[in-house]
PDB file of N, CA and C in Angstrom:
ATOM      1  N   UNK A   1     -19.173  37.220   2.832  1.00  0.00           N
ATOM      2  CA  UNK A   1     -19.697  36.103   3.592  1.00  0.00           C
ATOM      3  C   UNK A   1     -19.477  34.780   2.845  1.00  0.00           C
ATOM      4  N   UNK A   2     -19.594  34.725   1.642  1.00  0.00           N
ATOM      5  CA  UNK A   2     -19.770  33.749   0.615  1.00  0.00           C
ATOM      6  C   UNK A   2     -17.804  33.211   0.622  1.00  0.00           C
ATOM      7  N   UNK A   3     -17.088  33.912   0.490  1.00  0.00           N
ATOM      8  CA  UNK A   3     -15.615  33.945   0.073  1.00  0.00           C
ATOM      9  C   UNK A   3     -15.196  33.441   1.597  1.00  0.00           C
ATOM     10  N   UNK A   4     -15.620  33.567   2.702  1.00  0.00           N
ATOM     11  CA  UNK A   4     -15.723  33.314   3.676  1.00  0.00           C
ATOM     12  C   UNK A   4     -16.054  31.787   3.952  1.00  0.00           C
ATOM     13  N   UNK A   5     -17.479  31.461   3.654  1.00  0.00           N
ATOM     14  CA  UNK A   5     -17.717  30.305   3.739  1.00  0.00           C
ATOM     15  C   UNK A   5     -17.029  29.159   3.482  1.00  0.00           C
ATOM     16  N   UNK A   6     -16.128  29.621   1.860  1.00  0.00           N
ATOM     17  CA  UNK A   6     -15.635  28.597   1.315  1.00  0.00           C
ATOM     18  C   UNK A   6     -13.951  28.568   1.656  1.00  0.00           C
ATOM     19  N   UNK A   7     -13.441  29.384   2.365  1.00  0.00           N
ATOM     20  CA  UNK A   7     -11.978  29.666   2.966  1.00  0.00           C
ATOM     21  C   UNK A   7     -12.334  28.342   4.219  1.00  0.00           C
ATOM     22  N   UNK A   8     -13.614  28.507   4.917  1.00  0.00           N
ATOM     23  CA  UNK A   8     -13.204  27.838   6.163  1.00  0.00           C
ATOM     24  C   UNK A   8     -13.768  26.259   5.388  1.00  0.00           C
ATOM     25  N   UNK A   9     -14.595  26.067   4.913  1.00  0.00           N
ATOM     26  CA  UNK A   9     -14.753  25.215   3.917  1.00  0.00           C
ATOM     27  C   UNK A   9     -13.532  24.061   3.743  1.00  0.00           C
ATOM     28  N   UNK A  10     -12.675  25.000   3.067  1.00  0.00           N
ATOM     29  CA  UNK A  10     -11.416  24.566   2.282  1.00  0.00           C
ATOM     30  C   UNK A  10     -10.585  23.904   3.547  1.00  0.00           C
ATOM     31  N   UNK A  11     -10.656  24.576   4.965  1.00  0.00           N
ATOM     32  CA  UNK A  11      -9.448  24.165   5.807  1.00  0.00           C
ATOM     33  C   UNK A  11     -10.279  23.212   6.388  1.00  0.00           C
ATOM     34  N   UNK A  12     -11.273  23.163   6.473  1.00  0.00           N
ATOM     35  CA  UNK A  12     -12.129  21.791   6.859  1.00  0.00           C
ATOM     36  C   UNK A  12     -11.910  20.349   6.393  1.00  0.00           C
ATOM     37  N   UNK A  13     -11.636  20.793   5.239  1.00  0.00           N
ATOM     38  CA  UNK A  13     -11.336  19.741   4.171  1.00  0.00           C
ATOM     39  C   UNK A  13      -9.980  19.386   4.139  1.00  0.00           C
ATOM     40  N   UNK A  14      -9.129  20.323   4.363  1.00  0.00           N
ATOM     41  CA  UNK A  14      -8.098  20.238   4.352  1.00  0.00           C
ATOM     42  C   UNK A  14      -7.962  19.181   5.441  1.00  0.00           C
ATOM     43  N   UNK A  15      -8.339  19.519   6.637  1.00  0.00           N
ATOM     44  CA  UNK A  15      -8.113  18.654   8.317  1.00  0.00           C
ATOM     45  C   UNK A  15      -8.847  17.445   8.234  1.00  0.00           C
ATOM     46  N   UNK A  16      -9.681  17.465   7.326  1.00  0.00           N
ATOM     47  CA  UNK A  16     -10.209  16.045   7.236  1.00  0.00           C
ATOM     48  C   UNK A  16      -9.169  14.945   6.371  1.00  0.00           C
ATOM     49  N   UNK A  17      -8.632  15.804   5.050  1.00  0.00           N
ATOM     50  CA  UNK A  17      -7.945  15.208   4.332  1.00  0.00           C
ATOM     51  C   UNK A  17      -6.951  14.703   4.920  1.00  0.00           C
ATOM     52  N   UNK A  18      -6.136  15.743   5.953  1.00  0.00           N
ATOM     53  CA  UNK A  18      -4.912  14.949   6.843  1.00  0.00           C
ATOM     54  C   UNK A  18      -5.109  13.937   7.740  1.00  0.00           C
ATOM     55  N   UNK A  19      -6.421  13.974   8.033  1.00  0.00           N
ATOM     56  CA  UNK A  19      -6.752  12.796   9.175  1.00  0.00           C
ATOM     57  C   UNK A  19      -6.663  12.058   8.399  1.00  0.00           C
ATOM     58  N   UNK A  20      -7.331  11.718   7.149  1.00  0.00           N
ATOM     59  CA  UNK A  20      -7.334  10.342   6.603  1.00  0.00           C
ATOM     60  C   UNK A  20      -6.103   9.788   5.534  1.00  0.00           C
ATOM     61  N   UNK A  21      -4.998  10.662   6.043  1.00  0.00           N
ATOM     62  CA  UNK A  21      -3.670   9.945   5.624  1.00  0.00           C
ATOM     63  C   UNK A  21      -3.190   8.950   6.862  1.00  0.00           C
ATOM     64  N   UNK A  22      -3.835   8.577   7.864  1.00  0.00           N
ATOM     65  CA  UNK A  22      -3.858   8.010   9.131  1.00  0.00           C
ATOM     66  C   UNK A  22      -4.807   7.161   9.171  1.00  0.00           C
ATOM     67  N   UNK A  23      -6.038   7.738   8.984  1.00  0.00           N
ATOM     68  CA  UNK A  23      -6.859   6.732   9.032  1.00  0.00           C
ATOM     69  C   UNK A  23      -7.379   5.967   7.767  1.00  0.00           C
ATOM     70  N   UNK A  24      -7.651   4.427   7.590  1.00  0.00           N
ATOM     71  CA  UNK A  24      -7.048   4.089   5.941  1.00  0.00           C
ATOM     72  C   UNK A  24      -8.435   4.162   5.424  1.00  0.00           C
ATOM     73  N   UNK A  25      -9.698   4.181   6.124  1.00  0.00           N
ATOM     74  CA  UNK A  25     -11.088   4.393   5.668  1.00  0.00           C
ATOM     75  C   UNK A  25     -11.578   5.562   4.950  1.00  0.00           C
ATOM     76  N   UNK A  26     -10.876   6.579   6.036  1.00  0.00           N
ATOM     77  CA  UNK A  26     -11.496   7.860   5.627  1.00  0.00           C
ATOM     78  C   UNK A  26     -10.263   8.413   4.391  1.00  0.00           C
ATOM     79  N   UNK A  27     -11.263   8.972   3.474  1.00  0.00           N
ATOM     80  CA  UNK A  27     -10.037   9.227   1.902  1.00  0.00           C
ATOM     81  C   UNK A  27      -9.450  10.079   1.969  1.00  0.00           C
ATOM     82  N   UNK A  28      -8.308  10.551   1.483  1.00  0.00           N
ATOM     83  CA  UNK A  28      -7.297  11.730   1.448  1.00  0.00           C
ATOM     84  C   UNK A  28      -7.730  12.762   0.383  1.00  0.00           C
ATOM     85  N   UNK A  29      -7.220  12.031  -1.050  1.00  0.00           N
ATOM     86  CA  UNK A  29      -7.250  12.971  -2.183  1.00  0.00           C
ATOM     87  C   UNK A  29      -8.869  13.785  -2.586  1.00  0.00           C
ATOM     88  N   UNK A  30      -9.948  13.040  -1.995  1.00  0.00           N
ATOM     89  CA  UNK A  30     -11.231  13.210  -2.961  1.00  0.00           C
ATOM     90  C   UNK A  30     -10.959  14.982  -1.218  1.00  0.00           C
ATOM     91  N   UNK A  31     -10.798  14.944  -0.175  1.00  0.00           N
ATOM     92  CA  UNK A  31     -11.254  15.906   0.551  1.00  0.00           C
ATOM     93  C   UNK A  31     -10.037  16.472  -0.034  1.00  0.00           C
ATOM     94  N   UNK A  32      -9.128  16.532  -0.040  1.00  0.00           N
ATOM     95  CA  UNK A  32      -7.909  17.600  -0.701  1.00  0.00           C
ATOM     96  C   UNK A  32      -8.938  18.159  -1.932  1.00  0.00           C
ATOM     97  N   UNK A  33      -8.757  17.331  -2.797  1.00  0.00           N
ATOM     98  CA  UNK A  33      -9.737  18.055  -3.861  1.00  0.00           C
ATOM     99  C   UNK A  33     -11.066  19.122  -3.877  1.00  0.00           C
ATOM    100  N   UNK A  34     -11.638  18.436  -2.575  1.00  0.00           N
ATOM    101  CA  UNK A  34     -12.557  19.476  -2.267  1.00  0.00           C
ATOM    102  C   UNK A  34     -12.090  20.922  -1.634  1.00  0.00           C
ATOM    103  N   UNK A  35     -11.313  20.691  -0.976  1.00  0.00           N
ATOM    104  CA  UNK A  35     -10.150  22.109  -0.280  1.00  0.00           C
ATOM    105  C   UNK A  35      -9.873  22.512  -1.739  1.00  0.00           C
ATOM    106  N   UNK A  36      -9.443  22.485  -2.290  1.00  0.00           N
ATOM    107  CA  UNK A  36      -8.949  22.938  -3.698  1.00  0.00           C
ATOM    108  C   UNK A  36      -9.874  23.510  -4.128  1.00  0.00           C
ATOM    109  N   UNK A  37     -11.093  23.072  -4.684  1.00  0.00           N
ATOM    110  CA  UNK A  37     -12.486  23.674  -5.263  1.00  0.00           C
ATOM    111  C   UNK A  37     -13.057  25.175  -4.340  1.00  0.00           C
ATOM    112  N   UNK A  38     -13.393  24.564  -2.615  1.00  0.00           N
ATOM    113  CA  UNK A  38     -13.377  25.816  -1.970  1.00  0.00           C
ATOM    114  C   UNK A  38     -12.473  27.064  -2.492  1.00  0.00           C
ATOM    115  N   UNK A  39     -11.219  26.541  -2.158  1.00  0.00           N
ATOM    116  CA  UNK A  39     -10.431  27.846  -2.360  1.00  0.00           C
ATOM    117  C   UNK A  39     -10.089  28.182  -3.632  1.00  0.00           C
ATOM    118  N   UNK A  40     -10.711  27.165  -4.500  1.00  0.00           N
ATOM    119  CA  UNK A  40     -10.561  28.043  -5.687  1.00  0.00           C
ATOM    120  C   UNK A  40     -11.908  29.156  -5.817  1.00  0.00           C
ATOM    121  N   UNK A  41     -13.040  29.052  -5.433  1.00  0.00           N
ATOM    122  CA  UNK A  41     -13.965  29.896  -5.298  1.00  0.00           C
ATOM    123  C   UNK A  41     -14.012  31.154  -4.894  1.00  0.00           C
ATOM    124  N   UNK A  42     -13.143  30.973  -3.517  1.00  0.00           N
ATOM    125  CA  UNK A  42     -12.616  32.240  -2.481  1.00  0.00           C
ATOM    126  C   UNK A  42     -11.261  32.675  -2.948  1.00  0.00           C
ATOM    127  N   UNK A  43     -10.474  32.052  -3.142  1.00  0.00           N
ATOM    128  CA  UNK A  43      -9.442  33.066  -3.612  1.00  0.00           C
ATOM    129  C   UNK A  43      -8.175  31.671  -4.093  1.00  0.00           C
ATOM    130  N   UNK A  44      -8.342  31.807  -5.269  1.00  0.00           N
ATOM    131  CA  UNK A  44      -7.395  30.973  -5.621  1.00  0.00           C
ATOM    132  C   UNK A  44      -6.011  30.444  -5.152  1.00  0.00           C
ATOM    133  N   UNK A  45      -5.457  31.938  -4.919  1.00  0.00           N
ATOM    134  CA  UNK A  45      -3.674  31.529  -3.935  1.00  0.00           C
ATOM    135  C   UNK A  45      -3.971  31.017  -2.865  1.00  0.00           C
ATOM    136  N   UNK A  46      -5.184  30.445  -2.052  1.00  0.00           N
ATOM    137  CA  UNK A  46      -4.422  29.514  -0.730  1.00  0.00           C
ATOM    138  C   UNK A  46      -4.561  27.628  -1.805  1.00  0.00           C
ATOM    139  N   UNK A  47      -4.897  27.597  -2.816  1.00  0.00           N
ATOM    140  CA  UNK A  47      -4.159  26.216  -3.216  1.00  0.00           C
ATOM    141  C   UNK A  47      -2.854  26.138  -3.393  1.00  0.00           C
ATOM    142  N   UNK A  48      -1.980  27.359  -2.952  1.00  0.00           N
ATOM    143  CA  UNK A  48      -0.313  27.070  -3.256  1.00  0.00           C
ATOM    144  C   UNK A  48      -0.284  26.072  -1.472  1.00  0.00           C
ATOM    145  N   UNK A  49      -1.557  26.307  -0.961  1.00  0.00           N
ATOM    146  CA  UNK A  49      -1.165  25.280   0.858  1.00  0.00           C
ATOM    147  C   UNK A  49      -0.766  23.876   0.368  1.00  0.00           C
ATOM    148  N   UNK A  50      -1.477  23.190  -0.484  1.00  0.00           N
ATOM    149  CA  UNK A  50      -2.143  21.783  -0.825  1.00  0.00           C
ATOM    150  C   UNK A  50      -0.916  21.666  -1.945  1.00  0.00           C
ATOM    151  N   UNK A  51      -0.825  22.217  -3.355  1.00  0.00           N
ATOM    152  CA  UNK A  51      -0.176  21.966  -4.406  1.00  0.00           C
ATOM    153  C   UNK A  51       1.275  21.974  -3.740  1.00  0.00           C
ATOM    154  N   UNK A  52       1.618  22.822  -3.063  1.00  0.00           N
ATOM    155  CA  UNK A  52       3.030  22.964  -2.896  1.00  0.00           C
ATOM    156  C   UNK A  52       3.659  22.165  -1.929  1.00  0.00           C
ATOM    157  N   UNK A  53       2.863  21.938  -0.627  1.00  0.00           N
ATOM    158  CA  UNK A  53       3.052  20.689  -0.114  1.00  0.00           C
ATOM    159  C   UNK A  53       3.827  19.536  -0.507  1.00  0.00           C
ATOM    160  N   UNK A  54       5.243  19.792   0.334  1.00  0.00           N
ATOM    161  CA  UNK A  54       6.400  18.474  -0.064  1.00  0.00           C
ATOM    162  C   UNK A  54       5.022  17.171  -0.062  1.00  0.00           C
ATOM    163  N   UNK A  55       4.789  16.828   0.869  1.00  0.00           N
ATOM    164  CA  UNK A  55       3.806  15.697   1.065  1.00  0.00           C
ATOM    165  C   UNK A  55       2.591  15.431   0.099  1.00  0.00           C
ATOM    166  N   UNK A  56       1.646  16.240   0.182  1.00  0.00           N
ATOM    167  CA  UNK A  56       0.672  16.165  -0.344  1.00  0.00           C
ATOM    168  C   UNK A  56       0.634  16.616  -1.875  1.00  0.00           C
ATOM    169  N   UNK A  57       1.355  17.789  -1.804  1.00  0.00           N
ATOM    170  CA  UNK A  57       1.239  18.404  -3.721  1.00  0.00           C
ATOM    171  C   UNK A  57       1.107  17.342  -4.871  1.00  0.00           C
ATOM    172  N   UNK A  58       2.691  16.161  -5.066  1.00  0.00           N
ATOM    173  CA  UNK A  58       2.968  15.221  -5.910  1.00  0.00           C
ATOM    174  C   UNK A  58       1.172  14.391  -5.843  1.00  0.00           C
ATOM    175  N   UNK A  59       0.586  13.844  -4.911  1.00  0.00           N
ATOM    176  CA  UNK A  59      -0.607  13.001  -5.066  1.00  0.00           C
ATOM    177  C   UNK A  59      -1.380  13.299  -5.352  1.00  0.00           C
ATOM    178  N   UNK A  60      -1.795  15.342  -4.984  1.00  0.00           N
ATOM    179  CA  UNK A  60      -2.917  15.890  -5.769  1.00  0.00           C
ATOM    180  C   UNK A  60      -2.545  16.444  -7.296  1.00  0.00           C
ATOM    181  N   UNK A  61      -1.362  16.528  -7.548  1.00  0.00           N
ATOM    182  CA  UNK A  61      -0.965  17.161  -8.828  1.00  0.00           C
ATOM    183  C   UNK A  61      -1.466  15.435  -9.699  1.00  0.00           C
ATOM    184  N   UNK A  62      -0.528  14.437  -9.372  1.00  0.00           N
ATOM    185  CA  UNK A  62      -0.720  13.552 -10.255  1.00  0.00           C
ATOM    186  C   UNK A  62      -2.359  12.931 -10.619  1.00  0.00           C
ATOM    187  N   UNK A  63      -3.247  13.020  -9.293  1.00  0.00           N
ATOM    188  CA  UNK A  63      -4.579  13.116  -9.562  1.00  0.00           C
ATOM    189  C   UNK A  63      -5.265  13.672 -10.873  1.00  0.00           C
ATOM    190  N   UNK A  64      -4.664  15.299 -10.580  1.00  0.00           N
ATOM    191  CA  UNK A  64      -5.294  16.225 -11.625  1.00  0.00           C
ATOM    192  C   UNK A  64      -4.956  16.038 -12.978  1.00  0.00           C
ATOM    193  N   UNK A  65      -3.655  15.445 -12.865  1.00  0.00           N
ATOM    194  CA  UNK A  65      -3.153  15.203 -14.368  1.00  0.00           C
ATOM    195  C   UNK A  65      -3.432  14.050 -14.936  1.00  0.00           C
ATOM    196  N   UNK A  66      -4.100  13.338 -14.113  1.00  0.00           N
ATOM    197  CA  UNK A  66      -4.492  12.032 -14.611  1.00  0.00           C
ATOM    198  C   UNK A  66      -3.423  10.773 -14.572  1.00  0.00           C
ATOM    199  N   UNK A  67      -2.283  10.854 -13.856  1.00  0.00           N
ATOM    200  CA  UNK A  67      -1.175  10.153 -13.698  1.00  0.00           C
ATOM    201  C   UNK A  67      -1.409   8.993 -12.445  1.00  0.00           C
ATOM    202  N   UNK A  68      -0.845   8.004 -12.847  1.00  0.00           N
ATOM    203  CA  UNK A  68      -0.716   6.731 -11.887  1.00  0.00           C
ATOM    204  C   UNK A  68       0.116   6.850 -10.536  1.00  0.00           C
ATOM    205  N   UNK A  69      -0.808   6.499  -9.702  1.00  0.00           N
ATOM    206  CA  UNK A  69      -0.131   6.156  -7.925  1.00  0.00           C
ATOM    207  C   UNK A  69       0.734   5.269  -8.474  1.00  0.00           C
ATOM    208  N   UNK A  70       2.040   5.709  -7.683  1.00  0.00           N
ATOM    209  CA  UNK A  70       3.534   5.100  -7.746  1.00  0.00           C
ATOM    210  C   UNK A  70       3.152   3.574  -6.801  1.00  0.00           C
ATOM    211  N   UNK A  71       4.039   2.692  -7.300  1.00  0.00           N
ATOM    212  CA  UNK A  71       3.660   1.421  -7.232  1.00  0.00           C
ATOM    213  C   UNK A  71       4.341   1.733  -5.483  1.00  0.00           C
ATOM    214  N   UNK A  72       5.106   2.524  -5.190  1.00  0.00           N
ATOM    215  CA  UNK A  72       6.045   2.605  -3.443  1.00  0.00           C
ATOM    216  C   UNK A  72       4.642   2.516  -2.714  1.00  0.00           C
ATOM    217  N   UNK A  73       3.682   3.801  -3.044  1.00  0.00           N
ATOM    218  CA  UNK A  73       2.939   4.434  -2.623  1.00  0.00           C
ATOM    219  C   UNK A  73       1.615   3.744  -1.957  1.00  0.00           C
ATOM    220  N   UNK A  74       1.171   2.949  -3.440  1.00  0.00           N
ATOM    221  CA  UNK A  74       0.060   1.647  -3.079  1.00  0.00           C
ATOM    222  C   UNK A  74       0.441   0.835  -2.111  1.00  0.00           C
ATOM    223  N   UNK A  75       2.006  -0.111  -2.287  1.00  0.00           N
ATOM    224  CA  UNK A  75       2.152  -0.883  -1.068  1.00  0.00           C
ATOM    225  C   UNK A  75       2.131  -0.474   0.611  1.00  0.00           C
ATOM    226  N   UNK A  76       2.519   0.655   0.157  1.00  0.00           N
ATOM    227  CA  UNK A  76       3.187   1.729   2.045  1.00  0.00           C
ATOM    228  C   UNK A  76       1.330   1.845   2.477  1.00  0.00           C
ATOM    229  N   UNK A  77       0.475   2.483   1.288  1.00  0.00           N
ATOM    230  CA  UNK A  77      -1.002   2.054   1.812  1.00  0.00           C
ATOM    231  C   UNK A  77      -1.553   1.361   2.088  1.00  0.00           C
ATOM    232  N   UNK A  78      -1.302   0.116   1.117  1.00  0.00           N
ATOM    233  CA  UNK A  78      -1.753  -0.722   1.649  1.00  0.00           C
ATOM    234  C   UNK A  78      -1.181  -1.780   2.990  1.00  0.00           C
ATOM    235  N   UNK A  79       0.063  -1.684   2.692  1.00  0.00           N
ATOM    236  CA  UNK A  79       0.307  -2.483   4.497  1.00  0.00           C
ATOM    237  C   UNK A  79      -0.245  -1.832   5.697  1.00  0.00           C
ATOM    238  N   UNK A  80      -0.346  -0.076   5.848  1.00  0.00           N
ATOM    239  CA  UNK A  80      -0.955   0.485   6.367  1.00  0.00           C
ATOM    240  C   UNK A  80      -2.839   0.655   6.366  1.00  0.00           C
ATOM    241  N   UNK A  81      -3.091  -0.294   5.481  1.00  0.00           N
ATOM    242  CA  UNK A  81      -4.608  -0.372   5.633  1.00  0.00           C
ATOM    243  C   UNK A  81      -4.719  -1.928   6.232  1.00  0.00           C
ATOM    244  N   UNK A  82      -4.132  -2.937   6.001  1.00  0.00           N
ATOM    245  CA  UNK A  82      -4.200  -4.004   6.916  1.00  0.00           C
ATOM    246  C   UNK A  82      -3.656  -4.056   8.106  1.00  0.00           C
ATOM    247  N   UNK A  83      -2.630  -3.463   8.193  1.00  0.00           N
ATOM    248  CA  UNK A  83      -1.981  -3.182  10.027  1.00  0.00           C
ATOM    249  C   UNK A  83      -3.315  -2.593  10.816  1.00  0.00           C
ATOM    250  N   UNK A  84      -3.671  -1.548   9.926  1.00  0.00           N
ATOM    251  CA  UNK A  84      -4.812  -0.929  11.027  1.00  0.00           C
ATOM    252  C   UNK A  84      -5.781  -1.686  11.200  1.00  0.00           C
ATOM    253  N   UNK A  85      -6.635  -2.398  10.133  1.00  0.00           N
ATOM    254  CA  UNK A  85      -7.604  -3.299  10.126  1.00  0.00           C
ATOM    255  C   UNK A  85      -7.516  -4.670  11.237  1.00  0.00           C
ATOM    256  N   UNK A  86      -6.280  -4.603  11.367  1.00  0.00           N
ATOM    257  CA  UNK A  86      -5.997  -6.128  11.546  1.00  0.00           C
ATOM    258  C   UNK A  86      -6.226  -5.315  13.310  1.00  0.00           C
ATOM    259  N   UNK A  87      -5.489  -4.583  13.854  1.00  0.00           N
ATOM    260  CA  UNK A  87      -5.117  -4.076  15.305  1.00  0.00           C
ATOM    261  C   UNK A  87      -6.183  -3.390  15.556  1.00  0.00           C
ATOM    262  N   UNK A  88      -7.084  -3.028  14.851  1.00  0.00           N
ATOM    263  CA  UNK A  88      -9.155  -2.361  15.201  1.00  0.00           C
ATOM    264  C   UNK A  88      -9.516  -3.746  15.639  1.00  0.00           C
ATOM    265  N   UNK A  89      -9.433  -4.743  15.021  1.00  0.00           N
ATOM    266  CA  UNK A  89     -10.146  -6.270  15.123  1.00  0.00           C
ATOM    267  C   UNK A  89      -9.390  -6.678  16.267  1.00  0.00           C
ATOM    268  N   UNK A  90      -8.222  -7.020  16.656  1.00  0.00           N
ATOM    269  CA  UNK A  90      -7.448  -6.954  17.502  1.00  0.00           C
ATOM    270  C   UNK A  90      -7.978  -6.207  19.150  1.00  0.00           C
ATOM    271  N   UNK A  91      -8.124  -5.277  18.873  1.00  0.00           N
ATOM    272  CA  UNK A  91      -8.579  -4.415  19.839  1.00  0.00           C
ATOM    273  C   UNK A  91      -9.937  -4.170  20.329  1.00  0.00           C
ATOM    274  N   UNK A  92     -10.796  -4.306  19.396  1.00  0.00           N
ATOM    275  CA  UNK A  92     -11.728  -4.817  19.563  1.00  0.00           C
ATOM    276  C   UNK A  92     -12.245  -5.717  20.179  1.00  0.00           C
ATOM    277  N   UNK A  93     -11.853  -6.688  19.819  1.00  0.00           N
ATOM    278  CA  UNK A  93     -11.942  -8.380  20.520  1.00  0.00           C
ATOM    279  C   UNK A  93     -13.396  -8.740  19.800  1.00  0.00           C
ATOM    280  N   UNK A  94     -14.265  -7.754  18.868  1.00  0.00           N
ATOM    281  CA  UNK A  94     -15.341  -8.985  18.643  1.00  0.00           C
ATOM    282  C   UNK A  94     -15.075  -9.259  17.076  1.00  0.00           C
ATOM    283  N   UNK A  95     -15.243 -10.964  17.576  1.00  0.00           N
ATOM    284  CA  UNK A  95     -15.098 -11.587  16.273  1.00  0.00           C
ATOM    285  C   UNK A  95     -16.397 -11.704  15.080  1.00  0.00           C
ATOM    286  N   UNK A  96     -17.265 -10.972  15.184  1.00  0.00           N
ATOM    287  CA  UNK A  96     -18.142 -10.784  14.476  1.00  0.00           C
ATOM    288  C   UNK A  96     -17.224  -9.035  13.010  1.00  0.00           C
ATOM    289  N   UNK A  97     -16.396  -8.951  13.634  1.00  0.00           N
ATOM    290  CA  UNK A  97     -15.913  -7.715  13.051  1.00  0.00           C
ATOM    291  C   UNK A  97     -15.244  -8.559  11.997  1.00  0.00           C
ATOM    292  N   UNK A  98     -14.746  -9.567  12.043  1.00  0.00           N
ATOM    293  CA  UNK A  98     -13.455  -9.893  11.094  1.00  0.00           C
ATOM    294  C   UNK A  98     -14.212  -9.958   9.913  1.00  0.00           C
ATOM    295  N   UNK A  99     -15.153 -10.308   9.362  1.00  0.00           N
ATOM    296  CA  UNK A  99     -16.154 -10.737   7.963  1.00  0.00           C
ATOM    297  C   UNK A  99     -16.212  -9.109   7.369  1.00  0.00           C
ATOM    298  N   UNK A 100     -16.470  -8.141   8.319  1.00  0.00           N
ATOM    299  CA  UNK A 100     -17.126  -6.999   7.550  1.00  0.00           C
ATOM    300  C   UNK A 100     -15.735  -6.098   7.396  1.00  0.00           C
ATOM    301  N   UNK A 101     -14.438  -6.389   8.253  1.00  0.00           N
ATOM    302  CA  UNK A 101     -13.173  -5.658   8.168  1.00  0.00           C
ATOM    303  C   UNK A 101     -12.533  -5.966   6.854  1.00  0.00           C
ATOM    304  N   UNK A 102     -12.599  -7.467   6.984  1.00  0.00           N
ATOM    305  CA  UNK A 102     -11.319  -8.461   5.741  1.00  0.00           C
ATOM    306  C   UNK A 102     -12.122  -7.314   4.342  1.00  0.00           C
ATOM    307  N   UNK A 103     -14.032  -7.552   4.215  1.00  0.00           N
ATOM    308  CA  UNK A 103     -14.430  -7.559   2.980  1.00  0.00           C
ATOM    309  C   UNK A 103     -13.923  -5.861   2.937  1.00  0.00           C
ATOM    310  N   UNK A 104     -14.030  -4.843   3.902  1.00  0.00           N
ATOM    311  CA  UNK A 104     -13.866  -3.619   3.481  1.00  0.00           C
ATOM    312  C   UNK A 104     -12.355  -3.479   3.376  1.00  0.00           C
ATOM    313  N   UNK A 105     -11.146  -4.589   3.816  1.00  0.00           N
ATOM    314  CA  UNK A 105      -9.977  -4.379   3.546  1.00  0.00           C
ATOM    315  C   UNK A 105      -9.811  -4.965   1.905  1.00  0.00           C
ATOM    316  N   UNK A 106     -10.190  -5.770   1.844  1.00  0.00           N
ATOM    317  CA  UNK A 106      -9.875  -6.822   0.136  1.00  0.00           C
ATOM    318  C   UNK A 106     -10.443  -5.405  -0.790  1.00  0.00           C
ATOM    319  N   UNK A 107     -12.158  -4.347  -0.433  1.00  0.00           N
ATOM    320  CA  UNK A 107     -12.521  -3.491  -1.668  1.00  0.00           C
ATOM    321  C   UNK A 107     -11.934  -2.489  -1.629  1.00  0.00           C
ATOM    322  N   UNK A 108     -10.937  -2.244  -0.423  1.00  0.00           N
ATOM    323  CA  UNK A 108      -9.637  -0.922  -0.485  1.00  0.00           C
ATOM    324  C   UNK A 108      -8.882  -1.336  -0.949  1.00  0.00           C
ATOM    325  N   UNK A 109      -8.220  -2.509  -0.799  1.00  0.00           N
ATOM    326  CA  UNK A 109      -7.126  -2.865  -1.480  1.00  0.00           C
ATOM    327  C   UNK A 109      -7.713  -3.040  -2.882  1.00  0.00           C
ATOM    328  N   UNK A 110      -8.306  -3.535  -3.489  1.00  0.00           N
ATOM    329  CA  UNK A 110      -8.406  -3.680  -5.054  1.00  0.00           C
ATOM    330  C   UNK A 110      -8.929  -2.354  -5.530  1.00  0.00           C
ATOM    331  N   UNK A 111      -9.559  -1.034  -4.765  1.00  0.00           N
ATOM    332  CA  UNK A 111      -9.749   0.089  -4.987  1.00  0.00           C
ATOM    333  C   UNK A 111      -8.010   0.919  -5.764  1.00  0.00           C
ATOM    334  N   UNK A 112      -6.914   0.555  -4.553  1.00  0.00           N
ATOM    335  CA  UNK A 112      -5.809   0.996  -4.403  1.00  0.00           C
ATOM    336  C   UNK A 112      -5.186   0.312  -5.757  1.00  0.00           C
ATOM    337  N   UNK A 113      -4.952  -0.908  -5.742  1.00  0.00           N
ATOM    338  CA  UNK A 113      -4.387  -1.849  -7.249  1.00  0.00           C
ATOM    339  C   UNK A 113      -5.048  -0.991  -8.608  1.00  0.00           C
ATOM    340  N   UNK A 114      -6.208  -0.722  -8.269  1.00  0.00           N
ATOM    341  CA  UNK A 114      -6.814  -0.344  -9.973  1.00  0.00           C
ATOM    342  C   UNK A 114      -6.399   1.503 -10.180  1.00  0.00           C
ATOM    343  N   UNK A 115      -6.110   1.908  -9.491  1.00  0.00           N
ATOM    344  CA  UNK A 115      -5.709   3.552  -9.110  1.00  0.00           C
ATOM    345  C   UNK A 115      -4.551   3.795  -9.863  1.00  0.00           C
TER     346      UNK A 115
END
């Protein structure tokens, strides 16, 4: 039941983690990481899903090793965290949003620079 819990756990995390390579709020690596922990509990070989991953492996490996986000990587995020910010506000239409978007875009972006 327990080995169980943390298998579906892990793919939870996993589907959250992929959503938020899309969405620039919600975080990638910290829920990958948690998929990782699950399945390391339940059975270690489903982290070959996450590590081996053309896409994802390189960002959680360099995490673990303590290695620096590639300078490609920060910019491609970050234009992709102001495109979205900017077209939510956009779409939105209320201008009461722009004060609380800009400040949560400027503490992602300087989140992303110091990474």
């Amino acid at each position: 039941m327990k080995k169980s819990l943390f298998i579906i756990s892990g793919f939870i995390f996993l589907l959250t983690g992929l959503i938020g390579v899309f969405i620039p709020l919600l975080p990638t690596t910290p829920f990958l990481l948690l998929a990782i922990f699950c399945w390391t509990k339940a059975d270690g070989s489903l982290n070959k899903i996450i590590l081996e991953s053309k896409y994802l492996g390189p960002y959680v490996k360099n995490y673990l090793e303590g290695r620096k986000t590639p300078l490609k990587v920060k910019i491609i995020s970050i234009i992709f965290l102001w495109v979205s910010l900017t077209a939510g506000f956009i779409i939105s239409g209320k201008e009461w949003l722009a004060i609380p978007l800009a400040a949560i875009g400027i503490g992602v972006t300087w989140h992303i620079l110091k990474i």
